[in-house]
Protein backbone atom coordinates (compact mmCIF):
# COMPACT_ATOMS: atom_id res chain seq x y z
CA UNK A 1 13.85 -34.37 -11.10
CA UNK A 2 12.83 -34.02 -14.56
CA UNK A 3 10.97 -31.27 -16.71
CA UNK A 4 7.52 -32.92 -16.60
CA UNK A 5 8.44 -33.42 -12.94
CA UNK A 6 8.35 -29.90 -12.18
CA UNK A 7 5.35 -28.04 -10.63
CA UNK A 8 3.29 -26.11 -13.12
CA UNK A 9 4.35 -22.45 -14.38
CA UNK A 10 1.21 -19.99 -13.91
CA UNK A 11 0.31 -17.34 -15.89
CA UNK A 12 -2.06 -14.96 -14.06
CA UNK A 13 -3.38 -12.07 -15.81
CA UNK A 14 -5.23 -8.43 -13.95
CA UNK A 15 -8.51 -10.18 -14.83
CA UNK A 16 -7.35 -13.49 -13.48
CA UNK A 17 -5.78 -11.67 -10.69
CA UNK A 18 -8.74 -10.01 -9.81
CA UNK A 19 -10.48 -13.12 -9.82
CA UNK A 20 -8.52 -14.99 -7.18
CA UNK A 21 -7.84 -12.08 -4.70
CA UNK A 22 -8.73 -13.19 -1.48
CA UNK A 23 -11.75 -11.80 0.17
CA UNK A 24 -10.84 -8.26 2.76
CA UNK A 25 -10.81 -9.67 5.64
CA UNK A 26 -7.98 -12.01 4.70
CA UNK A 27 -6.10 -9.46 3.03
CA UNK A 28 -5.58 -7.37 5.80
CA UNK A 29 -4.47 -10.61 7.00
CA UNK A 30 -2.08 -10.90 4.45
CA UNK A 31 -0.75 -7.46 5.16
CA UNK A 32 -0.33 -7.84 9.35
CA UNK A 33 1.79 -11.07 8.57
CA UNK A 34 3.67 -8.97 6.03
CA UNK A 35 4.36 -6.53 8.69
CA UNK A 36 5.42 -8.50 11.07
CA UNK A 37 8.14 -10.80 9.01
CA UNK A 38 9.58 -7.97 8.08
CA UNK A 39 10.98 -7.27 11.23
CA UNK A 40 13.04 -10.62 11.53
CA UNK A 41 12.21 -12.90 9.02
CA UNK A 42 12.57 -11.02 6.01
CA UNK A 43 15.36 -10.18 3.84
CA UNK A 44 15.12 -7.71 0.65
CA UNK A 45 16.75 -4.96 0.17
CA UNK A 46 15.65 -1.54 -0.54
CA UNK A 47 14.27 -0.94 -3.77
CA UNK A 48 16.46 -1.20 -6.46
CA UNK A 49 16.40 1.40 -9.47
CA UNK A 50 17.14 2.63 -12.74
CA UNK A 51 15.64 5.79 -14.83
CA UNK A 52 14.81 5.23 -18.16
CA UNK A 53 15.15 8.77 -20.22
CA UNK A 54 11.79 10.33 -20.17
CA UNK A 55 11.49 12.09 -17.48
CA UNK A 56 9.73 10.63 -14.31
CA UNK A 57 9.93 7.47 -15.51
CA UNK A 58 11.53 4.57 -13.24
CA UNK A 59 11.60 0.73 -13.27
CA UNK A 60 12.11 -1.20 -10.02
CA UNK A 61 13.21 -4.37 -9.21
CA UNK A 62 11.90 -5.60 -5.88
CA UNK A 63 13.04 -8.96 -4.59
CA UNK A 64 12.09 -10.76 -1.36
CA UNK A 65 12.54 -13.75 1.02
CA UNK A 66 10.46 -14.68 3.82
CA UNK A 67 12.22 -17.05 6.24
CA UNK A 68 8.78 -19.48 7.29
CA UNK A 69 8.50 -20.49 11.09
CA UNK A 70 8.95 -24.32 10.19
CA UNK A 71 12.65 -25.18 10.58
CA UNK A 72 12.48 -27.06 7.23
CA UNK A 73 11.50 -24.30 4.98
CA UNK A 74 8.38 -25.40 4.25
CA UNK A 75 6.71 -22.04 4.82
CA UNK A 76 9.03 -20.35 2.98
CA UNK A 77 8.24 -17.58 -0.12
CA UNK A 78 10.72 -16.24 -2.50
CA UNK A 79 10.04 -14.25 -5.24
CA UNK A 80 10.13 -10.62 -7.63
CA UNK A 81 8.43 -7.75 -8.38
CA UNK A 82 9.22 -5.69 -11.82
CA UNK A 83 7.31 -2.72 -11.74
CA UNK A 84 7.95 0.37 -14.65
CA UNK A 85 6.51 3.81 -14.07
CA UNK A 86 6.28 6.45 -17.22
CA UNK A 87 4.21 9.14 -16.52
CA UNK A 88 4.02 10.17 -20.36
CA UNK A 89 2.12 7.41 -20.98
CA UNK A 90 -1.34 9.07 -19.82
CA UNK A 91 -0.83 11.18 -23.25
CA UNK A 92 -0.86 8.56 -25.47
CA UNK A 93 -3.94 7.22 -23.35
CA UNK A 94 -1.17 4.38 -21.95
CA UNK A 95 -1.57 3.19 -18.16
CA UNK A 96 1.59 4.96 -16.29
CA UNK A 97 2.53 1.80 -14.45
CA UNK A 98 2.80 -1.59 -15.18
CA UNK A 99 4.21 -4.96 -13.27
CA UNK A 100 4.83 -8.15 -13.05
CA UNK A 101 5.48 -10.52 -9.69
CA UNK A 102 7.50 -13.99 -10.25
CA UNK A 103 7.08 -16.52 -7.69
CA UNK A 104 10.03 -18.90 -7.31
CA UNK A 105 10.36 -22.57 -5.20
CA UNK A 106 12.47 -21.33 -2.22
CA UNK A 107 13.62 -24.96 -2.45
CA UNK A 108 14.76 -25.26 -5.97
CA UNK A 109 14.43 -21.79 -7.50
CA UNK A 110 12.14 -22.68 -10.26
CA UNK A 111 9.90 -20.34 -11.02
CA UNK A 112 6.53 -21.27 -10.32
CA UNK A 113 4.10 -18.13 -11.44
CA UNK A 114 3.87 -15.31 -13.06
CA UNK A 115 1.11 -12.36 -11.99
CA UNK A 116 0.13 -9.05 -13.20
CA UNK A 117 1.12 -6.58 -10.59
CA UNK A 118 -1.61 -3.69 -11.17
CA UNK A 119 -4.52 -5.74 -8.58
CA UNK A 120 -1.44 -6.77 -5.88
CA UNK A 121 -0.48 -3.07 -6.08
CA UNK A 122 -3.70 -1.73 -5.19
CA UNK A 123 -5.26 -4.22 -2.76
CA UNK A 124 -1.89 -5.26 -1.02
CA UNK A 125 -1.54 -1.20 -0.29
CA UNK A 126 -4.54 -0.99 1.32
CA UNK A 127 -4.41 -3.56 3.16
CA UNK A 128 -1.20 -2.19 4.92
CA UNK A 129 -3.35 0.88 5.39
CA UNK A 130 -5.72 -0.86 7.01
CA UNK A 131 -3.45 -2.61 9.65
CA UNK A 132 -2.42 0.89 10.56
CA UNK A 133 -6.03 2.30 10.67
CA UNK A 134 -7.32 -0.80 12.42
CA UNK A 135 -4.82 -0.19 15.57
CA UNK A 136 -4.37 4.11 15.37
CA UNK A 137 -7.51 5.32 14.80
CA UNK A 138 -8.74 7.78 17.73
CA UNK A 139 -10.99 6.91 19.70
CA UNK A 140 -14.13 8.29 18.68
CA UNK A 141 -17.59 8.80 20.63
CA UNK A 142 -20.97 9.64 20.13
CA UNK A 143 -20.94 10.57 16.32
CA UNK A 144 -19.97 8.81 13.15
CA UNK A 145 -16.48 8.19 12.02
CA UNK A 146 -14.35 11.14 9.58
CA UNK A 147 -12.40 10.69 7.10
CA UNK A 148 -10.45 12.34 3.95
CA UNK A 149 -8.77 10.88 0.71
CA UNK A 150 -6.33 12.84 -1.14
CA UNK A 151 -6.09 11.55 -4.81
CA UNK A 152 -8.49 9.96 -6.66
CA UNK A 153 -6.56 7.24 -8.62
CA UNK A 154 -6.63 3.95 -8.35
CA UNK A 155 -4.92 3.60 -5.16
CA UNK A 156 -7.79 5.97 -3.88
CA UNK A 157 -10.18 3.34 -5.12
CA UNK A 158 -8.59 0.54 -3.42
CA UNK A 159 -9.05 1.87 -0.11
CA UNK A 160 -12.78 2.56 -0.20
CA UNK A 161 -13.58 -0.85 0.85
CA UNK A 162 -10.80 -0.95 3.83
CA UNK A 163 -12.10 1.82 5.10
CA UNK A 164 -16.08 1.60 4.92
CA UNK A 165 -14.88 -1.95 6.93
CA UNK A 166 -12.79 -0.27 9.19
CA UNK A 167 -14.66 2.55 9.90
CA UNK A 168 -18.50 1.98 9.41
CA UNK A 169 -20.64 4.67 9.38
CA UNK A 170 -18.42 6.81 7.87
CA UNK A 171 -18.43 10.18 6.44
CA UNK A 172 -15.98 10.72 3.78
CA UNK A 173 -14.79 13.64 2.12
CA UNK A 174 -12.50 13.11 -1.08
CA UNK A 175 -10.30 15.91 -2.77
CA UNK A 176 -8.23 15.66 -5.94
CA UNK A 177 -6.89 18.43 -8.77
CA UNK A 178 -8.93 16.97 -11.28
CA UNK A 179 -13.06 17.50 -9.74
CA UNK A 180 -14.58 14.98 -12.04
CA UNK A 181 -11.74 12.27 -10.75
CA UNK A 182 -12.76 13.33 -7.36
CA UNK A 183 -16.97 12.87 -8.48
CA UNK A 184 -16.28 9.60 -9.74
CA UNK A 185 -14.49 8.51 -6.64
CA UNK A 186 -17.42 10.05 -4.30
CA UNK A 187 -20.02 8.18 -6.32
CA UNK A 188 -18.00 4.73 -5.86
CA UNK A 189 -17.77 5.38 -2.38
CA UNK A 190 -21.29 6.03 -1.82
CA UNK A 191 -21.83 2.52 -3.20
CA UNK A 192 -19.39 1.17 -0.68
CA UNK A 193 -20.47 -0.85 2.01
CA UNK A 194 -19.69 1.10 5.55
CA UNK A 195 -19.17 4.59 4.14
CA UNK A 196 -22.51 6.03 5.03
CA UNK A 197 -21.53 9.59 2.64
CA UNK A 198 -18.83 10.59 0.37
CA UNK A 199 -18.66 14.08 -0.73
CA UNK A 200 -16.29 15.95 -2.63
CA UNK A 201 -14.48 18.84 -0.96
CA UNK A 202 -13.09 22.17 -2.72
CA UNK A 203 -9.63 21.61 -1.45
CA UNK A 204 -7.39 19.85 0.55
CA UNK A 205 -7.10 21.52 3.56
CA UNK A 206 -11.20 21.41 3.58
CA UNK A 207 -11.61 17.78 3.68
CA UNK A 208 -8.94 17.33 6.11
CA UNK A 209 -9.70 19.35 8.55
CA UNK A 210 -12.44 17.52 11.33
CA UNK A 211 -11.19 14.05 9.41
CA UNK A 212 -10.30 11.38 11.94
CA UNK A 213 -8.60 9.48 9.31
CA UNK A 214 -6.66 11.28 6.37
CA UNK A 215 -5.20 8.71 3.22
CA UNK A 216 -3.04 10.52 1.09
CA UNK A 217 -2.91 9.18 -2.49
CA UNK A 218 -1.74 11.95 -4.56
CA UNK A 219 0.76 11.18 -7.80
CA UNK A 220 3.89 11.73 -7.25
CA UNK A 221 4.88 15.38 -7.63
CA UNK A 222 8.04 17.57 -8.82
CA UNK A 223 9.86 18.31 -5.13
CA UNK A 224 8.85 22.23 -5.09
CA UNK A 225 5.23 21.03 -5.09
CA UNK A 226 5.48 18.46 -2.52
CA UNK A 227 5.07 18.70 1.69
CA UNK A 228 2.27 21.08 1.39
CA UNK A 229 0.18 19.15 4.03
CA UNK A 230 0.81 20.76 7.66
CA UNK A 231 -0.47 20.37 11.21
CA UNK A 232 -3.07 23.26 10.89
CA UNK A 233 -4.68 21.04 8.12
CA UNK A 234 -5.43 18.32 10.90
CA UNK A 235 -7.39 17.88 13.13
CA UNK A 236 -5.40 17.45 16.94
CA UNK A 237 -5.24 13.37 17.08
CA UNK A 238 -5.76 12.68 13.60
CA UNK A 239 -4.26 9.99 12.20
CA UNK A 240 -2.30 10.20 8.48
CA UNK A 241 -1.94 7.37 6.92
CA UNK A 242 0.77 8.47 3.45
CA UNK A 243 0.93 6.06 0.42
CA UNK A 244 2.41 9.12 -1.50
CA UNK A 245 5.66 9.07 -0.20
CA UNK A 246 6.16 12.70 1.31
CA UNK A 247 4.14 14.32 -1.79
CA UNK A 248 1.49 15.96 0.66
CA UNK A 249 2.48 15.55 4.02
CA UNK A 250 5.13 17.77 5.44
CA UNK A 251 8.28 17.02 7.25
CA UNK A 252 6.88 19.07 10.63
CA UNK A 253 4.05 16.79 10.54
CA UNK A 254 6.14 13.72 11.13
CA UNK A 255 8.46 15.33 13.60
CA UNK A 256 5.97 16.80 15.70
CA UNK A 257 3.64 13.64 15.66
CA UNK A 258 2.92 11.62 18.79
CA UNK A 259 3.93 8.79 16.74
CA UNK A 260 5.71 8.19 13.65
CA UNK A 261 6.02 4.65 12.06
CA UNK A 262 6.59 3.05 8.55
CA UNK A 263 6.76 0.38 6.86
CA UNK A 264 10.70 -0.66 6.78
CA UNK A 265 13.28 1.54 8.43
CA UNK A 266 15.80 0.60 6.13
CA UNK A 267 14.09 1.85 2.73
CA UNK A 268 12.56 5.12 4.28
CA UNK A 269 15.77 5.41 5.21
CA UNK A 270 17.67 5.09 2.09
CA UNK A 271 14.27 7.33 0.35
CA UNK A 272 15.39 9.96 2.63
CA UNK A 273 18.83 9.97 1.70
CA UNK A 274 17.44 9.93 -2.34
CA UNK A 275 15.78 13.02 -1.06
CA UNK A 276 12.46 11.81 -1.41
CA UNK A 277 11.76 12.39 2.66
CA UNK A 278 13.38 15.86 3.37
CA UNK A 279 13.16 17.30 6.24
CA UNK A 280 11.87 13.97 8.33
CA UNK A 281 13.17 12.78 11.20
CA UNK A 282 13.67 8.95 12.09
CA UNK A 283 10.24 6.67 12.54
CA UNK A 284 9.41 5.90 16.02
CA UNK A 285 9.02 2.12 15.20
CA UNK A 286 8.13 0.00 11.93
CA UNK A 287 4.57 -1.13 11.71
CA UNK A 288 5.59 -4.49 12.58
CA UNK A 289 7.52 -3.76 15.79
CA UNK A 290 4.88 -1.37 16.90
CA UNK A 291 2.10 -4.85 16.76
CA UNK A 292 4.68 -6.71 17.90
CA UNK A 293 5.17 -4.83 21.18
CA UNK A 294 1.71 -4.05 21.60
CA UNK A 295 2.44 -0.18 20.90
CA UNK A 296 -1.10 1.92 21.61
CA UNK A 297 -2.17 4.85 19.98
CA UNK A 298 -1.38 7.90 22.28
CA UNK A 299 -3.79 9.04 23.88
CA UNK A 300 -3.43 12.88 22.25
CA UNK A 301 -1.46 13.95 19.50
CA UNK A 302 -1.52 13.15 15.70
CA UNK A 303 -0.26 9.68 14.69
CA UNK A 304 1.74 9.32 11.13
CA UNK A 305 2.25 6.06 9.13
CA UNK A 306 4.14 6.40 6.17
CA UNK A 307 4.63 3.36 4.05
CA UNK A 308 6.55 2.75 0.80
CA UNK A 309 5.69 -0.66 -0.54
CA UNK A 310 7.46 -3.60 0.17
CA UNK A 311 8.09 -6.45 -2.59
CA UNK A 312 7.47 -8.68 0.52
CA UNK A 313 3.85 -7.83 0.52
CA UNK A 314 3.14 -8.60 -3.14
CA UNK A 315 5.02 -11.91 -2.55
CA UNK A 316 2.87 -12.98 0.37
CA UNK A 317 -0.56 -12.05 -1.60
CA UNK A 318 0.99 -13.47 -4.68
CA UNK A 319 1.30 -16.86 -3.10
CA UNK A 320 -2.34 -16.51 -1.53
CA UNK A 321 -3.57 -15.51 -4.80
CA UNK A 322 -1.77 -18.27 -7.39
CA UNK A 323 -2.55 -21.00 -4.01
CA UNK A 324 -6.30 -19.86 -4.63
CA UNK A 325 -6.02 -19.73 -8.59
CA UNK A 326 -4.70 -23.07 -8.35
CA UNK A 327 -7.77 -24.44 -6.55
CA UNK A 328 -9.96 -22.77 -8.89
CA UNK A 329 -8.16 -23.51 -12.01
CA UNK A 330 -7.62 -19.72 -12.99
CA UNK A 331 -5.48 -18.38 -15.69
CA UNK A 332 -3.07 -20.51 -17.88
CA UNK A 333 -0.65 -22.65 -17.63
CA UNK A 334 1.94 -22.29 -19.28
CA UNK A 335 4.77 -25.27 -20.76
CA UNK A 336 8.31 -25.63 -19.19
């Protein structure tokens, strides 16, 4: 094989990305099969660190394999992603985080693409949500659907459309620290398809409380402000879905819930040891064993699903997204 024999590098951009996202109902397609290879077909590692010197700041390096069903490898995905946060940056009017994910041949390790991270990020996280919401919401009779979102960044925004799909009808109440984030995120979602009312509430434990569904998307927070979200803030069988680590919700939630899962044991895991899960006790299950053995929502108690981010996940959109970039001749292409 030759240079010129090689199959093209891409170079996706957000805008590009954006462009070739798949439509919702395959993303949360995306995100089940996610789920499910990571419990035996999957191999990454947790994610792996360094701390540059302002404070908060972090850069991750997030590689994964997935091991395809075909015996010949032909459904097989390897790739990276690079993702830098530095909270300082929102004073010099800087996004905080920024990414890239590389796509490699599992067959020859040449690289193959190369995507902005922000639009995986966002719609690859709520897609995972919506796996969990899809299987352990409550049941719910005779009125509409309740639910709360805690944070109103972007990750906030991401999950409107998830859940006015998963739960139409709804009633939504939003909270955040900043009120005009939290106005411009109940406008949005009163614009959303399925989310019949969006309002914004005067504190957390407010919109929480009757919520069937509650999405916590706070930033990240110093540890002394963190686990301030407790069982009296629920309502008896609600279901908690945590993107923010355990910024809001408290440890007693998870070790009093009916059920507890994540996304990977092993990187919760090793997260609790880094002290970012104090308190918590071991997950019931992993999202992906819990589908896989046909685990059903309790029929009382509160349900938890925690989940971390997995480089797996931006891996498996990436591919979707470059496969329908490539069909569509988006972004560039760049020379070997």
């Amino acid at each position: 094989m030759t240079v010129a024999d090689m199959s093209p590098l891409r170079y996706l951009t957000a805008a590009d990305v954006s462009a070739a996202m798949p439509p919702l109902e395959e993303r949360l397609r995306l995100a089940e099969r996610t789920m499910v290879a990571l419990v035996d077909r999957a191999e990454l590692p947790p994610k792996i660190g360094v701390h540059p010197r302002l404070e908060g700041s972090f850069a991750h390096a997030m590689p994964a394999h997935l091991r395809g069903a075909d015996a010949a490898g032909a459904e097989d995905l390897l790739g990276i992603k690079w993702i830098a946060g530095f909270p300082a940056n929102r004073a010099r009017e800087l996004p905080a985080i920024h990414g890239l994910v590389i796509l490699t041949d599992p067959a020859t390790g040449i690289p193959t693409a190369i995507l902005d991270a922000g639009p995986i990020t966002a719609e690859r996280t709520a897609a995972v949500s919506g796996v969990a919401i899809a299987r352990f919401t409550p049941k719910i009779a005779g009125r509409s659907p309740r639910a709360a979102i805690l944070g109103a960044g972007v990750q906030a925004h991401s999950h409107l459309a998830v859940l006015g799909l998963l739960l139409p009808s709804l009633d939504l109440k939003v909270f955040d620290r900043h009120p005009e984030r939290a106005d411009a995120l109940a406008g949005l979602a009163e614009a959303t398809a399925g989310i019949d009312r969006a309002r914004v509430a005067a504190s957390a434990p407010e919109a929480t409380r009757d919520a069937d569904v509650v999405v916590t998307v706070a930033s990240f927070a110093p540890a002394d402000q963190r686990q301030t979200l407790t069982a009296d803030w629920l309502s008896p069988d609600a279901l908690v879905v945590a993107v923010d680590y355990a910024t809001y919700v408290a440890a007693s939630v998870a070790r009093d819930a009916a059920l507890f899962l994540t996304d990977q044991r092993e990187q919760f895991l090793a997260n609790r040891d880094a002290g970012n899960f104090d308190g918590y006790p071991d997950p019931t299950a992993t999202i992906g064993e819990a589908i896989l053995d046909g685990t059903a929502r309790p029929d009382r108690g509160q349900v938890l699903v925690t989940h971390l981010g997995v480089g797996l996940a931006d891996i498996v959109f990436g591919d979707a997204i470059v496969r329908g970039a490539a069909a569509h001749d988006i972004g560039l292409v760049l020379p070997r």
